[in-house]
Protein backbone atom coordinates (compact mmCIF):
# COMPACT_ATOMS: atom_id res chain seq x y z
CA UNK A 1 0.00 0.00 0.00
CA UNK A 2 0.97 3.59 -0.30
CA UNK A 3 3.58 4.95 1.89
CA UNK A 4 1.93 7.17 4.65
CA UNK A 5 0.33 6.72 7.81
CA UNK A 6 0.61 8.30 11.53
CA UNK A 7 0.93 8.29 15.79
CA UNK A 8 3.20 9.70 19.25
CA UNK A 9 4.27 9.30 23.29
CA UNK A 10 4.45 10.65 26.09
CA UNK A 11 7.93 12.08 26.48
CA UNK A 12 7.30 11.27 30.13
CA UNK A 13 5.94 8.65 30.26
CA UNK A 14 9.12 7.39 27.41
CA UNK A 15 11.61 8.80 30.43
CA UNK A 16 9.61 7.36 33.67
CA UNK A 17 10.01 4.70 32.67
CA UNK A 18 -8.10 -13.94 20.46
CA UNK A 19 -9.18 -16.63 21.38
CA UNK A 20 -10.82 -19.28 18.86
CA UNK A 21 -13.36 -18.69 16.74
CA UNK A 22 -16.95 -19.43 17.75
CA UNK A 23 -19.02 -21.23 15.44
CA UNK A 24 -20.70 -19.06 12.49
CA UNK A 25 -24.35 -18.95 12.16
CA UNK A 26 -26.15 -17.48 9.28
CA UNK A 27 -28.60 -14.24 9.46
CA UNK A 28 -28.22 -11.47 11.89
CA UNK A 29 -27.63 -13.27 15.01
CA UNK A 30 -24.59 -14.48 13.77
CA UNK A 31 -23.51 -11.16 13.53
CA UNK A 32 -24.34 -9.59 16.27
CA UNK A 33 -21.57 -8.60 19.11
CA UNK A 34 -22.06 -9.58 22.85
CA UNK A 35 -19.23 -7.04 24.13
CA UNK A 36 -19.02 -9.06 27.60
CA UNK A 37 -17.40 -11.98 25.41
CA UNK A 38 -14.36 -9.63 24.97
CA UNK A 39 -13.80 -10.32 28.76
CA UNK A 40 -10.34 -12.53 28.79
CA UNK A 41 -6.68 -12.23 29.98
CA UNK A 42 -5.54 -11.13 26.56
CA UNK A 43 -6.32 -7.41 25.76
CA UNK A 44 -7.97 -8.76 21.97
CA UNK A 45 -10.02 -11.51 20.97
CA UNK A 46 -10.41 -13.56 17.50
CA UNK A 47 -14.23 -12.76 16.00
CA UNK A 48 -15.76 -13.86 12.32
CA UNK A 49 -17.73 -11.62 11.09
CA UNK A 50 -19.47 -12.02 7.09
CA UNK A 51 -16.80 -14.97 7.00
CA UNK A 52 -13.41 -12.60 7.63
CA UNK A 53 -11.15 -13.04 10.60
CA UNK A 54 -10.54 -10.15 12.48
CA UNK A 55 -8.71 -8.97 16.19
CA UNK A 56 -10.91 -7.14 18.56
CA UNK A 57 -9.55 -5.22 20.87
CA UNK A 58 -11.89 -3.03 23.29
CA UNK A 59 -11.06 -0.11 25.42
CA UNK A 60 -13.26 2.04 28.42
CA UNK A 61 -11.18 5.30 29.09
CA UNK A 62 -13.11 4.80 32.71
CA UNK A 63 -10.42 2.25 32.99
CA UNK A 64 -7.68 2.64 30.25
CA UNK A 65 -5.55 5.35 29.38
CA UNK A 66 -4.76 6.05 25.76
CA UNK A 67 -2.13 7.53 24.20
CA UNK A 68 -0.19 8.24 20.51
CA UNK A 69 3.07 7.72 20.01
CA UNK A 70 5.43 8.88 17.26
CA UNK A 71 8.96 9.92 18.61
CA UNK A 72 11.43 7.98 20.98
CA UNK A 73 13.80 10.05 23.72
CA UNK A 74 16.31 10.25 20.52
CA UNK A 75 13.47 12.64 18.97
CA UNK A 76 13.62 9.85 15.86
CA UNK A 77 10.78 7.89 15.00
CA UNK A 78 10.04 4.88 16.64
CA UNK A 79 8.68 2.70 13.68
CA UNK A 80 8.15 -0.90 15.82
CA UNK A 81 6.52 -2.08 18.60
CA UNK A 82 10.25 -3.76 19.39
CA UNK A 83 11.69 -0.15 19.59
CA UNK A 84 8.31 1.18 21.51
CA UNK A 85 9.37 -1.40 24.07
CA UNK A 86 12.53 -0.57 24.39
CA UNK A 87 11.84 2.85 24.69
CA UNK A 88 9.05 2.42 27.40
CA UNK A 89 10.44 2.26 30.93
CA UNK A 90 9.16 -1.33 32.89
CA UNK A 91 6.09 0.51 34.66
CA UNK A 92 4.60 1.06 31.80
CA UNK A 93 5.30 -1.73 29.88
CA UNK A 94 3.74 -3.99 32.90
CA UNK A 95 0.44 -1.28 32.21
CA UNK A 96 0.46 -1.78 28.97
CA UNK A 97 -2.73 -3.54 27.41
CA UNK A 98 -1.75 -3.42 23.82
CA UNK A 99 -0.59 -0.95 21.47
CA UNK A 100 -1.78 -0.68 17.70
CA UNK A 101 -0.21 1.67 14.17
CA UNK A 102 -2.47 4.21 13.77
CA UNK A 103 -2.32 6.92 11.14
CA UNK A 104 -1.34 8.19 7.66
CA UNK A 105 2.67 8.98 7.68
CA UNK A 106 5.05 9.62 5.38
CA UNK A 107 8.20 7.28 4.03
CA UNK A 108 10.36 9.23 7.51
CA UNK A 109 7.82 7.55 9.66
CA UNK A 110 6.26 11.43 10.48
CA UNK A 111 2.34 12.09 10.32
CA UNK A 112 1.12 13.65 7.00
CA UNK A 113 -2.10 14.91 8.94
CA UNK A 114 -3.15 16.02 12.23
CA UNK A 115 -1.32 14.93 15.09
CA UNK A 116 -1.92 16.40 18.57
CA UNK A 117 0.52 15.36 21.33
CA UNK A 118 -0.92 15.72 25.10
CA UNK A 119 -2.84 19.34 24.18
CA UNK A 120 -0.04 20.74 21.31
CA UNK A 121 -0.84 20.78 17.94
CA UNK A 122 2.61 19.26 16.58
CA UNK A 123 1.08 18.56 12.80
CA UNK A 124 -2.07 20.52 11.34
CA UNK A 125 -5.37 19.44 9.66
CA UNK A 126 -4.40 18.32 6.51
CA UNK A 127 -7.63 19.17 4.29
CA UNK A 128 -5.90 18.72 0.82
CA UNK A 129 -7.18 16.48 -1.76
CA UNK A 130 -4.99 13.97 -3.69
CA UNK A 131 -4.83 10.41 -4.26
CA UNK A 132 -4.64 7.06 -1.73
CA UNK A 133 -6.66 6.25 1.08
CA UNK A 134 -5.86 9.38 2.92
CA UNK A 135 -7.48 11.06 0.68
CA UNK A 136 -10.58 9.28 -0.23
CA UNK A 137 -12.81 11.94 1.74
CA UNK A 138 -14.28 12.20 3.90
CA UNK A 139 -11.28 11.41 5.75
CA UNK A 140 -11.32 11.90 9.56
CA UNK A 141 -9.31 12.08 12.93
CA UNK A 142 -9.49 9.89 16.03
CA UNK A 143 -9.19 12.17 19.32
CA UNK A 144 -9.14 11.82 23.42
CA UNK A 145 -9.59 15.04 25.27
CA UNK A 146 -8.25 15.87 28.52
CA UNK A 147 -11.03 14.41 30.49
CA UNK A 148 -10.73 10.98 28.43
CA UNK A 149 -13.51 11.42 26.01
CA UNK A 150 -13.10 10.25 22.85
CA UNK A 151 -14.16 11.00 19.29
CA UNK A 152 -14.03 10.11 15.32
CA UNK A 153 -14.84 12.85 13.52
CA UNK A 154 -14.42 13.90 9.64
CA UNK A 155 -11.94 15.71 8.91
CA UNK A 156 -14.52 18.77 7.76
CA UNK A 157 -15.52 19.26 11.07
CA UNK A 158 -12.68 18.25 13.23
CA UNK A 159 -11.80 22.13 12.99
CA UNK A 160 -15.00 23.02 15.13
CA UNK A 161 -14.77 20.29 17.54
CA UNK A 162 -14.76 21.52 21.58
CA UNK A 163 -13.00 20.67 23.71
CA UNK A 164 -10.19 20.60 22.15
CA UNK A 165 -8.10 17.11 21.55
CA UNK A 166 -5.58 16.16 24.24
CA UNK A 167 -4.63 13.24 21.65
CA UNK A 168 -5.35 13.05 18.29
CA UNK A 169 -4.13 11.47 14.73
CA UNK A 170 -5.83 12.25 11.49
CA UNK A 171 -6.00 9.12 8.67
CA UNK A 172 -8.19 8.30 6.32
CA UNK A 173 -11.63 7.21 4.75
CA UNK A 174 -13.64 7.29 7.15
CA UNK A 175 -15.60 4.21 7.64
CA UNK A 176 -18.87 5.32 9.27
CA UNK A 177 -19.91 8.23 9.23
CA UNK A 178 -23.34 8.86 12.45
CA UNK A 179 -23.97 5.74 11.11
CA UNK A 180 -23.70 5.09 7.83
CA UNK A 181 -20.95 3.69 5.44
CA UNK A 182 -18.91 5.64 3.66
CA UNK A 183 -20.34 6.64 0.25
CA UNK A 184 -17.44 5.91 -1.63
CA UNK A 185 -17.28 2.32 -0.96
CA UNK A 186 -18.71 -1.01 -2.79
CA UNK A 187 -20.79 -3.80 -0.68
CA UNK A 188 -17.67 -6.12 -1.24
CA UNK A 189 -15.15 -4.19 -3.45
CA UNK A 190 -12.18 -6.09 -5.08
CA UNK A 191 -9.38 -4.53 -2.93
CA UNK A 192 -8.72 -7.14 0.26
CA UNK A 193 -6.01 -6.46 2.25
CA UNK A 194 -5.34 -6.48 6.14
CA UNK A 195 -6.85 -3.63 7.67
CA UNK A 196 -6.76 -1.57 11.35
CA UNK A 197 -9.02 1.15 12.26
CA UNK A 198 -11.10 2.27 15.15
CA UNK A 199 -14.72 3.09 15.86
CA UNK A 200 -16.46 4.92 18.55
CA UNK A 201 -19.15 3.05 20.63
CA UNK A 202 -19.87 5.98 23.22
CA UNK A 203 -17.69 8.72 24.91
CA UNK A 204 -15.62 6.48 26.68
CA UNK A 205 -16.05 2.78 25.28
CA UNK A 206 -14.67 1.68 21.55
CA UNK A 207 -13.21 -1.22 19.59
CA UNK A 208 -9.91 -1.24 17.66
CA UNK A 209 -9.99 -3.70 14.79
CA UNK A 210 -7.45 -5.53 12.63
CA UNK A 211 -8.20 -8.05 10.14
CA UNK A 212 -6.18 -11.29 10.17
CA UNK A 213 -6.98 -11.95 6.47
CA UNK A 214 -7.73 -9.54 3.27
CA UNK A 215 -10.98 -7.43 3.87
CA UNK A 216 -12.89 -5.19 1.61
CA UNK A 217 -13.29 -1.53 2.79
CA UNK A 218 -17.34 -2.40 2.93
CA UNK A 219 -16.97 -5.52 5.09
CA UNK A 220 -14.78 -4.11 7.58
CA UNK A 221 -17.29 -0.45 7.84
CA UNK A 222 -19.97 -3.25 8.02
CA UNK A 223 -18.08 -4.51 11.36
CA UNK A 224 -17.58 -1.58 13.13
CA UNK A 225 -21.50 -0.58 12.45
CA UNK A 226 -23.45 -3.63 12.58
CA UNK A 227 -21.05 -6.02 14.80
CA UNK A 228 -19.50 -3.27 16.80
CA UNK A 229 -22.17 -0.73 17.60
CA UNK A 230 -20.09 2.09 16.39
CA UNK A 231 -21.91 5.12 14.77
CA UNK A 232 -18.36 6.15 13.72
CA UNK A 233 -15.11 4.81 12.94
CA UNK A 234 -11.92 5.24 10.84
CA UNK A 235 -9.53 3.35 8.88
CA UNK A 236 -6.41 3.78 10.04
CA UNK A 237 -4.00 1.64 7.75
CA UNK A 238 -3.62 -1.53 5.50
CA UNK A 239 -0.90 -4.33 4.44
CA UNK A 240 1.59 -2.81 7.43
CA UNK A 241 -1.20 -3.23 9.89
CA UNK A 242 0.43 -4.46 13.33
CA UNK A 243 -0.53 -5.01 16.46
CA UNK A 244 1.36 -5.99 20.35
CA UNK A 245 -0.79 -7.77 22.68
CA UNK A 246 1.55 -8.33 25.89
CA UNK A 247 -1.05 -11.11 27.44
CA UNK A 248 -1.71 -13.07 23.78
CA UNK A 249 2.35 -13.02 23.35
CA UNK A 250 1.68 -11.30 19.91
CA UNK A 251 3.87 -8.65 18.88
CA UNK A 252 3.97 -8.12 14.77
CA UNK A 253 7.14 -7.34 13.89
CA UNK A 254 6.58 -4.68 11.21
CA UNK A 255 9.00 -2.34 11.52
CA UNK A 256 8.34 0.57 9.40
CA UNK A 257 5.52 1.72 11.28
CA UNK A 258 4.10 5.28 11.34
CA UNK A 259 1.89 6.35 14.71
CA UNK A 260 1.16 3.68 17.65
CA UNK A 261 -1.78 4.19 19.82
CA UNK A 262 -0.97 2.67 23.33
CA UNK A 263 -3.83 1.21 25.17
CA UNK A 264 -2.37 1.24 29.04
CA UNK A 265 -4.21 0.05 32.42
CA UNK A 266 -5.46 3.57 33.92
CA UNK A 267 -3.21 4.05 37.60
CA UNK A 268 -5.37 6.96 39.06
């Protein structure tokens, strides 16, 4: 796939320191989503959804803190989970539930849109139009404000949205959009590859998704509405998708990785 994608850490937090498949019915049942069966040791759970494979991973900011990181202490990229761990200090690798790429960046490993680290606006709105994913619009941006509210929201509006973002990373299409798909996409469109994004089930509680097998842009919006219960979510990247679940033992080893979105235990 293209070259870009996005995500960043806590400086401070850098210096301080699923399960198998249940059998597949036909009709709606079959597809519908019991979030208490995400309740297991490992952070992410296996889940078949229209016949595709995919990696759940839930997360309550009532009891999770998220964060986006881009930069090590060296001020270079990180790019892997590997050099994420090695740049976390053992506190917060122990608090770690799992950590997923997340956003458009360019072939340096930097964000090519938005990209808000703890309240500072280190990369603007990017609201040009070109070609790729990015740019198939609406494209959209995946926030947490101070208080640990969290939002997708298109691009188009992002620039109104209060409060403002204590973490955010732009990417692009958006998936579902106050609860319908994207308009851009086919039912089942030829392009299948592995696939991340994110979708918002309320103010505190979402899913992060990555398929273990090829997925058309329709299917996976289909998950995230119908499956998930989100009235919003966003692609955040294909082919290099990647994710570290400390519990399952799974760390991809991709390492020319944009953004990471770290999913910790909340301490407070």
């Amino acid at each position: 796939m293209a070259a870009i994608r996005c995500s960043a850490i806590l400086a401070a937090l850098l210096a301080a320191g699923c399960n198998a498949d249940p059998p597949e019915a036909g009709g709606e049942a079959a597809n519908a989503f019991d979030p208490a069966s995400l309740i297991a040791p490992a952070a992410c759970e296996s889940r078949r959804f229209e016949g595709t494979h995919f990696t759940i991973c839930p997360f309550d900011t009532g009891k999770d803190r998220i964060e986006i990181a881009v930069h090590g202490t060296d001020g270079q990229p990180l790019r892997s989970f590997s050099a994420l761990g090695d740049a976390l200090g053992a506190d917060a690798r122990a608090n770690l539930r799992f950590a997923i790429n997340g956003g458009m960046y360019d072939e340096d490993g930097e964000p090519i849109g938005l990209f808000v680290d703890r309240g500072r606006i280190v990369k603007p709105l990017n609201l040009r139009r070109g070609y790729g994913n990015f740019h198939l619009l609406p494209n959209g941006v995946f926030a947490v404000d101070a208080a640990g509210r969290v939002s997708v929201t298109p691009s188009s509006r992002f620039a109104r949205a209060v409060p403002k973002p204590f973490w955010a990373t732009q990417s692009g299409p958006m998936l579902v959009i106050d609860g319908k798909l994207h308009p851009g996409f086919d039912s089942d469109g030829e392009s299948r590859l592995v696939r991340n994004g994110v979708g918002v089930a309320s103010d505190r509680r979402g899913y992060f998704a990555i398929s273990e097998e090829g997925v058309s842009f329709g299917r996976f919006a289909r998950l995230f509405r119908d499956a998930l219960g989100c009235r919003n979510a966003l692609f955040l990247d294909g082919s290099v998708s990647s994710l570290w679940d400390p519990a399952a033992g799974r760390k991809d080893p991709y390492a020319a990785l944009g953004p990471l979105i770290l999913v910790s235990r909340r301490k407070d």
